[in-house]
PDB file of N, CA and C in Angstrom:
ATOM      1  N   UNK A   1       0.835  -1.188   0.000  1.00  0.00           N
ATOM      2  CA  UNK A   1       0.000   0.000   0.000  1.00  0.00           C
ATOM      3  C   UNK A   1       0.877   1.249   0.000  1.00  0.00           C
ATOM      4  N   UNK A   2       0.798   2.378  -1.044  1.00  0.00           N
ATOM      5  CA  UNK A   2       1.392   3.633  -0.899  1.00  0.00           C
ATOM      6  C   UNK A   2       0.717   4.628  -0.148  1.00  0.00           C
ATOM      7  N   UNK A   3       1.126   5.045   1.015  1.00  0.00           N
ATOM      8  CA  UNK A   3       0.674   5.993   1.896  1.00  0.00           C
ATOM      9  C   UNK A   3       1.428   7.082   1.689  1.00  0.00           C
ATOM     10  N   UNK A   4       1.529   7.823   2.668  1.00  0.00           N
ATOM     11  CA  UNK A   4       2.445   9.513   1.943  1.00  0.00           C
ATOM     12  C   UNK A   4       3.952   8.788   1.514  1.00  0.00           C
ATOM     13  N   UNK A   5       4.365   9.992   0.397  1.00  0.00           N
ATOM     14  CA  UNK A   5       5.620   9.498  -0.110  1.00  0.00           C
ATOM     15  C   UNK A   5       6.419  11.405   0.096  1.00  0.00           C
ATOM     16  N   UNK A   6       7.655  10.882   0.769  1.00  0.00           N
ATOM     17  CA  UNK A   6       8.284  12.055   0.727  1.00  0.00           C
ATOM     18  C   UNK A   6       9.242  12.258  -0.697  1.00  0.00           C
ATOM     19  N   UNK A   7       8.840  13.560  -1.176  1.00  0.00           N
ATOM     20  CA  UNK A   7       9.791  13.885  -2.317  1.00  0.00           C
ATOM     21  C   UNK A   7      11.115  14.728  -2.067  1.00  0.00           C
ATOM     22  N   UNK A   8      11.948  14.062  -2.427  1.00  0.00           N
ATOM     23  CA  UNK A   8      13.066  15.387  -2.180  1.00  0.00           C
ATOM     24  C   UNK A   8      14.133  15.348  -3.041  1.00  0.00           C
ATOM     25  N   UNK A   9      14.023  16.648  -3.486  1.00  0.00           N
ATOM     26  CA  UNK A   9      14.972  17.464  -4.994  1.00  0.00           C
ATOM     27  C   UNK A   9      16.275  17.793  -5.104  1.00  0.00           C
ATOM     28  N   UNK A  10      16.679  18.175  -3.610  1.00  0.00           N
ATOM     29  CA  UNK A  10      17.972  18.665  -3.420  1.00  0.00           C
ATOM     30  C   UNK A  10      18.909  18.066  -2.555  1.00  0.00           C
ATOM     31  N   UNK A  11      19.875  18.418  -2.106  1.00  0.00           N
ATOM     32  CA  UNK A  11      20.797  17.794  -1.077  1.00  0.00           C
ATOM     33  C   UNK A  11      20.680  18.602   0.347  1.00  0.00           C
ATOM     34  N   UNK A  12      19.713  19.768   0.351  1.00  0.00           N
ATOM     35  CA  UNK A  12      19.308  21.047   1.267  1.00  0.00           C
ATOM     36  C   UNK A  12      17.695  20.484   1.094  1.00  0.00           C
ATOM     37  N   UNK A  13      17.147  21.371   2.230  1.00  0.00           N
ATOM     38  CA  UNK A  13      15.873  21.706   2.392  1.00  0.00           C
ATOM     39  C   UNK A  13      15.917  23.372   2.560  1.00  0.00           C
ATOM     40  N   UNK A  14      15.247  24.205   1.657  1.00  0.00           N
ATOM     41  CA  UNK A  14      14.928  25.212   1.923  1.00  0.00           C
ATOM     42  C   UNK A  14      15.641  26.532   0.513  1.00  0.00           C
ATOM     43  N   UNK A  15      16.203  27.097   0.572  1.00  0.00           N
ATOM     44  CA  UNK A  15      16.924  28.102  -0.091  1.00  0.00           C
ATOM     45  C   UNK A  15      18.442  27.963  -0.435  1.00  0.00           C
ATOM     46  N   UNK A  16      18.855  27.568  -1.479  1.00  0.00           N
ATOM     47  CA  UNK A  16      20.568  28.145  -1.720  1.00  0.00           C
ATOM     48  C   UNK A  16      20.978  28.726  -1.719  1.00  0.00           C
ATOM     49  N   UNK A  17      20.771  30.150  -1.003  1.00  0.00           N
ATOM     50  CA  UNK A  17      21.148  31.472   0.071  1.00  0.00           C
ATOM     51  C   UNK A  17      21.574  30.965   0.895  1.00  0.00           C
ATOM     52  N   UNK A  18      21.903  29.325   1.839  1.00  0.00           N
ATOM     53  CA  UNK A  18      21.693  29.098   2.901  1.00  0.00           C
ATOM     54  C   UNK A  18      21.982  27.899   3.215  1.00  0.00           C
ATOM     55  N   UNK A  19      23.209  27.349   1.995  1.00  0.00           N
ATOM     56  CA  UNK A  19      23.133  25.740   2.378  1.00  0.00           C
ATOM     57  C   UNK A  19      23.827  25.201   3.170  1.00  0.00           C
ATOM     58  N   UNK A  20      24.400  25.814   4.170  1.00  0.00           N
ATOM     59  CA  UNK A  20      24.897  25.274   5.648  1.00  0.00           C
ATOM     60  C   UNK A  20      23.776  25.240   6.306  1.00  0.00           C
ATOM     61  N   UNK A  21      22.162  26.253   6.418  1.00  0.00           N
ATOM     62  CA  UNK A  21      21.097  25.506   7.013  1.00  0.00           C
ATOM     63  C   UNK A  21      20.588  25.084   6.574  1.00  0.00           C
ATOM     64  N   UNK A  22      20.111  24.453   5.202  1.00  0.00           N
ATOM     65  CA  UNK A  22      19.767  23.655   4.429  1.00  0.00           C
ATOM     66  C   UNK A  22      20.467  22.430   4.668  1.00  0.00           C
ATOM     67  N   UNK A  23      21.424  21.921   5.236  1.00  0.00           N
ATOM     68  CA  UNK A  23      21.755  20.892   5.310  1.00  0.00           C
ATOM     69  C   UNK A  23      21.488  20.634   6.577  1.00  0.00           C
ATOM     70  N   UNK A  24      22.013  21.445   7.551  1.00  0.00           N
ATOM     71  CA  UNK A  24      21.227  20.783   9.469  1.00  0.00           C
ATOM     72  C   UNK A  24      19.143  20.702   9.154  1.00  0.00           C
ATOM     73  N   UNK A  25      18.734  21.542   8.143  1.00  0.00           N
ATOM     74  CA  UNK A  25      17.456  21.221   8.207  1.00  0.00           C
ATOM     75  C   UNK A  25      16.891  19.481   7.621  1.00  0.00           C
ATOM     76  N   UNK A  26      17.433  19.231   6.575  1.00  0.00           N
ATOM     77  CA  UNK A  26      17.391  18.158   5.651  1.00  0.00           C
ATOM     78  C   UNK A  26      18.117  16.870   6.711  1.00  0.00           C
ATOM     79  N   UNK A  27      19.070  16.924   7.391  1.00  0.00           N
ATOM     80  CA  UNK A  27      19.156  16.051   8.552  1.00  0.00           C
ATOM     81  C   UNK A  27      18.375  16.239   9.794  1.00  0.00           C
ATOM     82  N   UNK A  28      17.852  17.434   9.948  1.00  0.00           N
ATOM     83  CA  UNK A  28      16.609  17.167  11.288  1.00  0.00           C
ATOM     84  C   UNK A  28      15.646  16.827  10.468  1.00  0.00           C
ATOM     85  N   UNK A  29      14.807  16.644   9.364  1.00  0.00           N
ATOM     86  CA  UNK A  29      13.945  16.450   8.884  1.00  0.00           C
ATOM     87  C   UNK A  29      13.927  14.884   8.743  1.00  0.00           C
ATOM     88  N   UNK A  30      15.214  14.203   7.964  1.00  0.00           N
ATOM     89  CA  UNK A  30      15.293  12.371   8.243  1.00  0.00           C
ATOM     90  C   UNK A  30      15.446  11.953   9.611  1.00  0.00           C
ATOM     91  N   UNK A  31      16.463  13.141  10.834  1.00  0.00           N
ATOM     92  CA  UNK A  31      16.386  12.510  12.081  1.00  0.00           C
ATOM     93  C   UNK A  31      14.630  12.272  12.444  1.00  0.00           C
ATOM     94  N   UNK A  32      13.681  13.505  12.121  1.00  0.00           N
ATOM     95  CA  UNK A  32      12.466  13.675  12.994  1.00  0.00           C
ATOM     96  C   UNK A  32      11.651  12.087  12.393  1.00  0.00           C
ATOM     97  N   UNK A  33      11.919  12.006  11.171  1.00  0.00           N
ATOM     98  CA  UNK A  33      11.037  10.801  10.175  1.00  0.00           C
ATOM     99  C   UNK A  33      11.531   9.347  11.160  1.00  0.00           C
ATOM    100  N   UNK A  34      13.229   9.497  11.743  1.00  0.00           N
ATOM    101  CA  UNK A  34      13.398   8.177  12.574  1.00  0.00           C
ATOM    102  C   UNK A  34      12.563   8.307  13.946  1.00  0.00           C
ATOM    103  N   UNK A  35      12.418   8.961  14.148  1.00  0.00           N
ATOM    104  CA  UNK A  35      11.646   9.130  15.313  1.00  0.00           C
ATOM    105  C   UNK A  35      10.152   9.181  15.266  1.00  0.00           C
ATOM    106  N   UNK A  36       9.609   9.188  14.619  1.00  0.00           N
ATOM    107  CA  UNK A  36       8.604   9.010  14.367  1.00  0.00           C
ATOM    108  C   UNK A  36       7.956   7.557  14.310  1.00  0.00           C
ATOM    109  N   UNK A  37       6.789   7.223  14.917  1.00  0.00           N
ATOM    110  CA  UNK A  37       5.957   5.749  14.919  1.00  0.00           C
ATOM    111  C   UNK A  37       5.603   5.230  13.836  1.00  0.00           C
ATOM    112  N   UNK A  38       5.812   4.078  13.385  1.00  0.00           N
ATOM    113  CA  UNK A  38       5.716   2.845  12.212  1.00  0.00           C
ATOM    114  C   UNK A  38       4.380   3.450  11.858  1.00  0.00           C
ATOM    115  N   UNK A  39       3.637   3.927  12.412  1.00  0.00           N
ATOM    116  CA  UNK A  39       2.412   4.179  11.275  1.00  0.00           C
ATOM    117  C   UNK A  39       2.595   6.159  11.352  1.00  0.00           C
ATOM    118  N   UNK A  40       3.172   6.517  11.410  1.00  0.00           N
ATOM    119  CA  UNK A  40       3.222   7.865  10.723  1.00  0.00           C
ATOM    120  C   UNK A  40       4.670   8.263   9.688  1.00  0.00           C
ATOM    121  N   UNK A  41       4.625   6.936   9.224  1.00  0.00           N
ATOM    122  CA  UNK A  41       6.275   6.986   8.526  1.00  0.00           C
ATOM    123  C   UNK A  41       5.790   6.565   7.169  1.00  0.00           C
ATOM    124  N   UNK A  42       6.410   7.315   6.325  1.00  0.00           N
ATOM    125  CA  UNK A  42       5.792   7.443   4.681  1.00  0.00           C
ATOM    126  C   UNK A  42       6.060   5.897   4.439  1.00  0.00           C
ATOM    127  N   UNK A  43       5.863   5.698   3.347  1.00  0.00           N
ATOM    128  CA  UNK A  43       5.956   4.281   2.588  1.00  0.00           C
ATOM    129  C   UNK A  43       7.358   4.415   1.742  1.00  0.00           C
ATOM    130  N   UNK A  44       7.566   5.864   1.064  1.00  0.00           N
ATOM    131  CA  UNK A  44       8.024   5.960   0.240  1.00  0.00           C
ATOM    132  C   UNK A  44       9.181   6.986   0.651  1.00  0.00           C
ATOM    133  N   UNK A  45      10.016   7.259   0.134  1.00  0.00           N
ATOM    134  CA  UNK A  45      10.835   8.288   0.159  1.00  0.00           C
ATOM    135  C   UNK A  45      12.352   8.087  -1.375  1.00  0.00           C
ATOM    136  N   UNK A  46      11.482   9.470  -2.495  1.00  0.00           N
ATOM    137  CA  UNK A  46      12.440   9.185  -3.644  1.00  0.00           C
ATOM    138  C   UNK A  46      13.205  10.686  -3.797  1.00  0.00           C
ATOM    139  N   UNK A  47      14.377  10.045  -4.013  1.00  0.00           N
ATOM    140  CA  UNK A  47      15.607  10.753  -4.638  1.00  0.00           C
ATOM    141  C   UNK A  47      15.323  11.302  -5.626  1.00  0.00           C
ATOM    142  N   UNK A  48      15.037  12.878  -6.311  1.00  0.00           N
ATOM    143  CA  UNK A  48      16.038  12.721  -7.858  1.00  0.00           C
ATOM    144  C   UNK A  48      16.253  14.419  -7.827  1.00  0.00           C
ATOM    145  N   UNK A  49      16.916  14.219  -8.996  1.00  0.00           N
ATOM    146  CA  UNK A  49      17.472  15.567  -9.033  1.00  0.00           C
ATOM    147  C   UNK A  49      18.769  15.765  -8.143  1.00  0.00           C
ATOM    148  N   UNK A  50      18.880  16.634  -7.980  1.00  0.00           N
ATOM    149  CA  UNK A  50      20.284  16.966  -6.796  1.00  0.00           C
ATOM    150  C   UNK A  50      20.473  16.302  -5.674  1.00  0.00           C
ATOM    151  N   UNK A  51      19.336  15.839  -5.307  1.00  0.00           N
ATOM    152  CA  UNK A  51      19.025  14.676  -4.180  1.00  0.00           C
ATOM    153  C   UNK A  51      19.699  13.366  -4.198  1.00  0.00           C
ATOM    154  N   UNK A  52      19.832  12.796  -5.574  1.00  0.00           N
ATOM    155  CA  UNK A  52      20.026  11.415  -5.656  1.00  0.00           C
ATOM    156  C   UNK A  52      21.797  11.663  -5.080  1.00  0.00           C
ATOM    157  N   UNK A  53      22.424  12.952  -5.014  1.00  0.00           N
ATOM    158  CA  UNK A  53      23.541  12.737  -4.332  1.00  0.00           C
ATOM    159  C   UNK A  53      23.616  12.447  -3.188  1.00  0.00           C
ATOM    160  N   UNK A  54      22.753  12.187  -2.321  1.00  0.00           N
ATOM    161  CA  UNK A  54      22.452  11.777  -1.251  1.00  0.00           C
ATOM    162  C   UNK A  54      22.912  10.400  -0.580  1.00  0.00           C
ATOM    163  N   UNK A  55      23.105   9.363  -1.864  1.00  0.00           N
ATOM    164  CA  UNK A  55      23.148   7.844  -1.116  1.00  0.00           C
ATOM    165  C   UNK A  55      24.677   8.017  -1.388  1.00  0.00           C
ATOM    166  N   UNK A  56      25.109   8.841  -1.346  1.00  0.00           N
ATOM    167  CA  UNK A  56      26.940   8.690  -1.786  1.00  0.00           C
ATOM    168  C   UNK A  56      27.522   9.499  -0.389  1.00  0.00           C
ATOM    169  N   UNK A  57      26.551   9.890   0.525  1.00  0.00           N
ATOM    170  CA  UNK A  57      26.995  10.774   1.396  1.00  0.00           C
ATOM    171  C   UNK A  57      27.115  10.321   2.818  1.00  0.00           C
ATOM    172  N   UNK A  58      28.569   9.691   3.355  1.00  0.00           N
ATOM    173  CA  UNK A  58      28.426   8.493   4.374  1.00  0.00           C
ATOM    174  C   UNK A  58      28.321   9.223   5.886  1.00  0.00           C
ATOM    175  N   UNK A  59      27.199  10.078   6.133  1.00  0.00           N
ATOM    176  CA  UNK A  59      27.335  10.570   7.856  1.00  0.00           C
ATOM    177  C   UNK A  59      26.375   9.974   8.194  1.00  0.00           C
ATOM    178  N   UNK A  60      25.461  11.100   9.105  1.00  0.00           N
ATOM    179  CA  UNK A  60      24.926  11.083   9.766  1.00  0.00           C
ATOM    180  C   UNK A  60      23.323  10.879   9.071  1.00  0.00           C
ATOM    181  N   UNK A  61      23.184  11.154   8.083  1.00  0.00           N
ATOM    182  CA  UNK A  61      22.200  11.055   7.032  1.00  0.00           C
ATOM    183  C   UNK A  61      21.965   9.811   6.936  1.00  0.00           C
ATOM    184  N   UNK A  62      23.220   9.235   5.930  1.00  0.00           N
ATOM    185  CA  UNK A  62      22.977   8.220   5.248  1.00  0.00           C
ATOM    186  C   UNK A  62      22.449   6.857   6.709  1.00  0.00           C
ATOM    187  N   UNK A  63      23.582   7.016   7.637  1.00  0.00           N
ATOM    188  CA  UNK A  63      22.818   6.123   9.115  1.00  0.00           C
ATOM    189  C   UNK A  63      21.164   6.113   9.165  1.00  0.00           C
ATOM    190  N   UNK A  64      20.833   7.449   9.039  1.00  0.00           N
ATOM    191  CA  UNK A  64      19.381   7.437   9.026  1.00  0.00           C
ATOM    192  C   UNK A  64      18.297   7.272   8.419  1.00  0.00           C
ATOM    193  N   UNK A  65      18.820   7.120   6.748  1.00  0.00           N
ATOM    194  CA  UNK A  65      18.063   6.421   5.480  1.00  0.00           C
ATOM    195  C   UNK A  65      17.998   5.041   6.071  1.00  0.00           C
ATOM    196  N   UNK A  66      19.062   4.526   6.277  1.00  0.00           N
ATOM    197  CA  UNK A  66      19.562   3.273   6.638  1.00  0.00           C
ATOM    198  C   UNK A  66      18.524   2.443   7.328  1.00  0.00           C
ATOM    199  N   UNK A  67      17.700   3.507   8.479  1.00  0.00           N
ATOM    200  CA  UNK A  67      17.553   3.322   9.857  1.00  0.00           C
ATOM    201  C   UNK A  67      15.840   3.475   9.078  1.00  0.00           C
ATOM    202  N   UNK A  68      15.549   3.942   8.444  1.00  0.00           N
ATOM    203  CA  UNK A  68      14.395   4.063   7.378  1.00  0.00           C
ATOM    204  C   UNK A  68      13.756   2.848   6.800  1.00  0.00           C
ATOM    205  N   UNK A  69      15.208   2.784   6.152  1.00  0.00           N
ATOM    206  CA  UNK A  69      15.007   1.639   5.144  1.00  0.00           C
ATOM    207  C   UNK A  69      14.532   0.268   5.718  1.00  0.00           C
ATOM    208  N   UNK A  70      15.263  -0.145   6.802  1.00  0.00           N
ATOM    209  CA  UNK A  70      15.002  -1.261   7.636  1.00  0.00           C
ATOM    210  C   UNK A  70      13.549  -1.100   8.853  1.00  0.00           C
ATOM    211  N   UNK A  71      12.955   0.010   8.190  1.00  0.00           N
ATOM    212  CA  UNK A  71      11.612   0.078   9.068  1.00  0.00           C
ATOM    213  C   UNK A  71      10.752   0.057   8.105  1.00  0.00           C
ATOM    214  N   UNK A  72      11.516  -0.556   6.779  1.00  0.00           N
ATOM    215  CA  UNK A  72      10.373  -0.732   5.452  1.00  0.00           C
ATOM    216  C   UNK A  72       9.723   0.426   4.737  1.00  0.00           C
ATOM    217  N   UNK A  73      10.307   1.441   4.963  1.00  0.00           N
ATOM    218  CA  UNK A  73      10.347   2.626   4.112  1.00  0.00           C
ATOM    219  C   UNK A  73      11.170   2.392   2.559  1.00  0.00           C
ATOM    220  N   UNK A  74      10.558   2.543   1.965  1.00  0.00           N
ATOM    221  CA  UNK A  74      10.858   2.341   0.421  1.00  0.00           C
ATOM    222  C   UNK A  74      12.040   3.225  -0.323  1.00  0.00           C
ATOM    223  N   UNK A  75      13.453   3.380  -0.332  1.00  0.00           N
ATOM    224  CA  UNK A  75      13.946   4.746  -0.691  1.00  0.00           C
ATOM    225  C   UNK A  75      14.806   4.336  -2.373  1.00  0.00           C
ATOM    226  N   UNK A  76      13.843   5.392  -3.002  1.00  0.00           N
ATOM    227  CA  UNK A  76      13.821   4.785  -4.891  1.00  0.00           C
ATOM    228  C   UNK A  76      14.698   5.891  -4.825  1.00  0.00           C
ATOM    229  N   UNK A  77      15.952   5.730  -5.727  1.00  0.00           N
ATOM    230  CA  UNK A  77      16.751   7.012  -6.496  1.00  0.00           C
ATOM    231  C   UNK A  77      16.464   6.953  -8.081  1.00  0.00           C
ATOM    232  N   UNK A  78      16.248   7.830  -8.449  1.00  0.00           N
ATOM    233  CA  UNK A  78      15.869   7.936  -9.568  1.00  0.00           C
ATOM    234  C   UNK A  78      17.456   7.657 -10.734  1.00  0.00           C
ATOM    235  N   UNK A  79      17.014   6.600 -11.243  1.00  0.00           N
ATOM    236  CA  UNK A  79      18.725   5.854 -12.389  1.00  0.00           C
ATOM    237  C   UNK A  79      19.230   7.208 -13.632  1.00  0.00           C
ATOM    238  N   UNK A  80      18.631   7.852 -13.821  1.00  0.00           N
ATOM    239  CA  UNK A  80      18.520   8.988 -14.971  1.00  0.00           C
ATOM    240  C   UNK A  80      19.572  10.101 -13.757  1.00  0.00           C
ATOM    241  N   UNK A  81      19.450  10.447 -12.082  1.00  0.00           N
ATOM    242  CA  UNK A  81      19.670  11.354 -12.357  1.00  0.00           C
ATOM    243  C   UNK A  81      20.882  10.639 -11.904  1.00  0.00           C
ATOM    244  N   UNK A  82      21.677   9.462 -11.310  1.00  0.00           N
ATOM    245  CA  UNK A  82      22.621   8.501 -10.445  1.00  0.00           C
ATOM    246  C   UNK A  82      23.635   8.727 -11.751  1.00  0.00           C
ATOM    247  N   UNK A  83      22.937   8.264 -12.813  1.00  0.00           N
ATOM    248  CA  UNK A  83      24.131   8.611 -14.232  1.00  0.00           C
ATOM    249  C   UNK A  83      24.332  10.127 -14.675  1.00  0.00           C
ATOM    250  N   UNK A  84      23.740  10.845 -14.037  1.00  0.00           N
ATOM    251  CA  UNK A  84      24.001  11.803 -14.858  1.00  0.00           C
ATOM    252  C   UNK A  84      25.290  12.627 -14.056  1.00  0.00           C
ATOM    253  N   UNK A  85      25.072  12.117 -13.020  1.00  0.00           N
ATOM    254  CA  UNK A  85      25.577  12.613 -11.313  1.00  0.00           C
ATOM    255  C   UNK A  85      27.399  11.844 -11.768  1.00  0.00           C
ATOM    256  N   UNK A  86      27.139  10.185 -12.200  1.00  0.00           N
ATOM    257  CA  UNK A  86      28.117   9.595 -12.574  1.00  0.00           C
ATOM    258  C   UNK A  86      28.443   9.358 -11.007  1.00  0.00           C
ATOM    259  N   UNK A  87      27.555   8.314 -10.611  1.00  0.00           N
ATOM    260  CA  UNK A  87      26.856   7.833  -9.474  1.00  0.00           C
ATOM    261  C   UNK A  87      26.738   6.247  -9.761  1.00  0.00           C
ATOM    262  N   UNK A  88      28.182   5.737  -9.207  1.00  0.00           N
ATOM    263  CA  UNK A  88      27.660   4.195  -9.177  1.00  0.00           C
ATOM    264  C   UNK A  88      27.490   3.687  -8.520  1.00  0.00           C
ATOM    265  N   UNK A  89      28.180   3.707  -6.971  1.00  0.00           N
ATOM    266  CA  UNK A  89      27.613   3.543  -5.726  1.00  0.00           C
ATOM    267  C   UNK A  89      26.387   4.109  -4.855  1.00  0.00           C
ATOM    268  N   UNK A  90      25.598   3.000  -4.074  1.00  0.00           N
ATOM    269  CA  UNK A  90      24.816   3.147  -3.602  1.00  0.00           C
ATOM    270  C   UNK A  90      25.072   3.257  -2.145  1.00  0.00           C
ATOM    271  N   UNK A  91      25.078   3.911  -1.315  1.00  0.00           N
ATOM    272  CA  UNK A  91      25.129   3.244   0.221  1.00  0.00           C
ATOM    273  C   UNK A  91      23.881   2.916   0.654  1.00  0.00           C
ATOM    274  N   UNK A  92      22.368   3.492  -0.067  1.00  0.00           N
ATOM    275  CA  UNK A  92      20.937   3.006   0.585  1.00  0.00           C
ATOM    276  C   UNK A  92      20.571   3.358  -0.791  1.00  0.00           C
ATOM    277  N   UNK A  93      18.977   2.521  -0.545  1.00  0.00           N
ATOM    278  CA  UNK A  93      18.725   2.878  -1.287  1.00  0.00           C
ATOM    279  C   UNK A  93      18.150   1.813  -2.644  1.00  0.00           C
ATOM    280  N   UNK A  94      17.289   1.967  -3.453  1.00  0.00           N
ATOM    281  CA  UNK A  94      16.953   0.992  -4.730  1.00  0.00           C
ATOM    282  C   UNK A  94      16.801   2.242  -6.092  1.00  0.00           C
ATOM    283  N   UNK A  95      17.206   1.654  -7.036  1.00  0.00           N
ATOM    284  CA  UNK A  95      17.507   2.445  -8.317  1.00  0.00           C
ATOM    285  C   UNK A  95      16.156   2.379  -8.949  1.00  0.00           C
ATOM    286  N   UNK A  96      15.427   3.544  -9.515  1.00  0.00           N
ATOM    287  CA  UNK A  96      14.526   3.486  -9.998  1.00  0.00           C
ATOM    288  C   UNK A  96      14.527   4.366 -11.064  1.00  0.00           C
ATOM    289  N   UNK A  97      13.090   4.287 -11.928  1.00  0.00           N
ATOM    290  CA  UNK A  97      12.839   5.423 -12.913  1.00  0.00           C
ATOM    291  C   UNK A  97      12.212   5.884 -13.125  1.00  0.00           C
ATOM    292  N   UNK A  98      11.568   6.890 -14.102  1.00  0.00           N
ATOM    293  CA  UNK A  98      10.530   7.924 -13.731  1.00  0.00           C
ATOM    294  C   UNK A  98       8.999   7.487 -14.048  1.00  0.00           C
ATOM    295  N   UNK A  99       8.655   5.837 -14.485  1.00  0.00           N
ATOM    296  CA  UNK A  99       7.879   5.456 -14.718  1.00  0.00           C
ATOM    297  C   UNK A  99       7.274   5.058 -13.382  1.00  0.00           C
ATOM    298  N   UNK A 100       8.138   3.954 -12.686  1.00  0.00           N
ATOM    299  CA  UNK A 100       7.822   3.767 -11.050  1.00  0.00           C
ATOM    300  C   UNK A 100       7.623   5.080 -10.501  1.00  0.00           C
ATOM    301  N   UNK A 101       8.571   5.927 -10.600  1.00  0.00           N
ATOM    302  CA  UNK A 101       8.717   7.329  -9.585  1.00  0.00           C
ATOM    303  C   UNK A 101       6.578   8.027  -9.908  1.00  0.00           C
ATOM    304  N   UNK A 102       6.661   8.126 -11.025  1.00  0.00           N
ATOM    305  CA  UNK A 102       5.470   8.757 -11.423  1.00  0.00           C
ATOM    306  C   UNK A 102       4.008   8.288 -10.991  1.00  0.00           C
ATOM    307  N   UNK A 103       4.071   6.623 -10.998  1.00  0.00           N
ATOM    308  CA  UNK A 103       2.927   5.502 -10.413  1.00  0.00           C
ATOM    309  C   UNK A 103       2.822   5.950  -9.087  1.00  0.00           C
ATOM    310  N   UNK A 104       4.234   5.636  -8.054  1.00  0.00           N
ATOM    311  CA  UNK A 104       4.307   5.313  -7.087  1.00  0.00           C
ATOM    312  C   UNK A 104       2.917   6.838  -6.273  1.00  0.00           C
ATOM    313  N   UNK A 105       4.077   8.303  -7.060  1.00  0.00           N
ATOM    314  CA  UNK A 105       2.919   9.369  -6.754  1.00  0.00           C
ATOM    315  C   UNK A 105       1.784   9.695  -7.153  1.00  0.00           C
ATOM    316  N   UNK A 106       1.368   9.214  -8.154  1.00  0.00           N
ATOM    317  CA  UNK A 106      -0.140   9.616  -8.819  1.00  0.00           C
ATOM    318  C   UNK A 106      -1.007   8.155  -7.558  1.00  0.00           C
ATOM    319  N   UNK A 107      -0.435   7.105  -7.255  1.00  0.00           N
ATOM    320  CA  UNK A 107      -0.874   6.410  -6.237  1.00  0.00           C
ATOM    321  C   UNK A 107      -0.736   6.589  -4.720  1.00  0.00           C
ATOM    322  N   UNK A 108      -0.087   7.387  -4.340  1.00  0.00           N
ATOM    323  CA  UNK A 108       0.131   8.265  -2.832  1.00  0.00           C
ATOM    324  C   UNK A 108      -1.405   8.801  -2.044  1.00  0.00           C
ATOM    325  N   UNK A 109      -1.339   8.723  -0.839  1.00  0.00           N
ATOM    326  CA  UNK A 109      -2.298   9.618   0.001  1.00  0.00           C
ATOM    327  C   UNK A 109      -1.927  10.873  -0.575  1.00  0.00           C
ATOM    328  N   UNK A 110      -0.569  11.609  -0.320  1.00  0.00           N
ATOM    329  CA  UNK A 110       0.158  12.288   0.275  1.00  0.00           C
ATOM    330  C   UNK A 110       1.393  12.667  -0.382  1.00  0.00           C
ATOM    331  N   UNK A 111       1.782  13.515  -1.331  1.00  0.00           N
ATOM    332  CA  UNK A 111       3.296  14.057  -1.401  1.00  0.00           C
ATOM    333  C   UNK A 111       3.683  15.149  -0.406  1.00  0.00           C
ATOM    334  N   UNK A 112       4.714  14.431   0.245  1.00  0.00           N
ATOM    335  CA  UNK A 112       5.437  15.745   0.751  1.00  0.00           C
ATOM    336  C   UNK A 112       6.919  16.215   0.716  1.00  0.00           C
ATOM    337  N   UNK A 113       6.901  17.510   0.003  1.00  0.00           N
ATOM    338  CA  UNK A 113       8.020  18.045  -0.273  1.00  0.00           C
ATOM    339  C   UNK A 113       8.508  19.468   0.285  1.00  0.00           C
ATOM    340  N   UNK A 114       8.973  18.438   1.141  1.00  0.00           N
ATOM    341  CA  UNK A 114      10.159  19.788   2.158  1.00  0.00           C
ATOM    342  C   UNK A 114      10.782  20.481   1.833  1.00  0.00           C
TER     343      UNK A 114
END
């Protein structure tokens, strides 16, 4: 079942005026999602765009996709943007494309994009 799916575009949340807080926001935003109860935790959560640089990024983040993933949260990177990035490693994460990416949301409760 697809329940809310979080979208996210960038490697920041918020403004590129600002991406030293764009980045503590975008890690309190996956810390708050680990903390959060098995039924208020999206189904979904996809990469693309500037985002998909994300599974290449080994801190405190990627621990917490991690910590996602194994609570059965779904985390698709989109394969179009992983090559374009010249992105072959994964540290989390399943490779997807904009056909799944597009289903998965036109089938959602819920997009949310931080």
């Amino acid at each position: 079942m697809i329940r809310n799916v979080v979208l996210l575009t960038n490697t920041i949340i918020g403004s590129n005026d600002d991406p030293e807080l764009g980045e503590k926001l975008i890690l309190s935003f996956i810390y708050s999602l680990c903390n959060s109860p098995d039924d208020d935790l999206p189904s979904h959560i996809i990469l693309y765009s500037k985002a998909a640089k994300l599974v290449t990024i080994n801190d405190q983040l990627c621990t917490h996709f991690l910590e996602l993933q194994h609570r059965k949260v779904s985390i698709l990177v989109c394969g179009t943007c992983l090559d374009y990035y010249d992105i072959k490693k994964l540290l989390f994460g399943k490779v997807s494309n904009m056909l799944e990416i597009v289903s998965i949301l036109n089938n959602s409760t819920k997009v949310i994009k931080p």
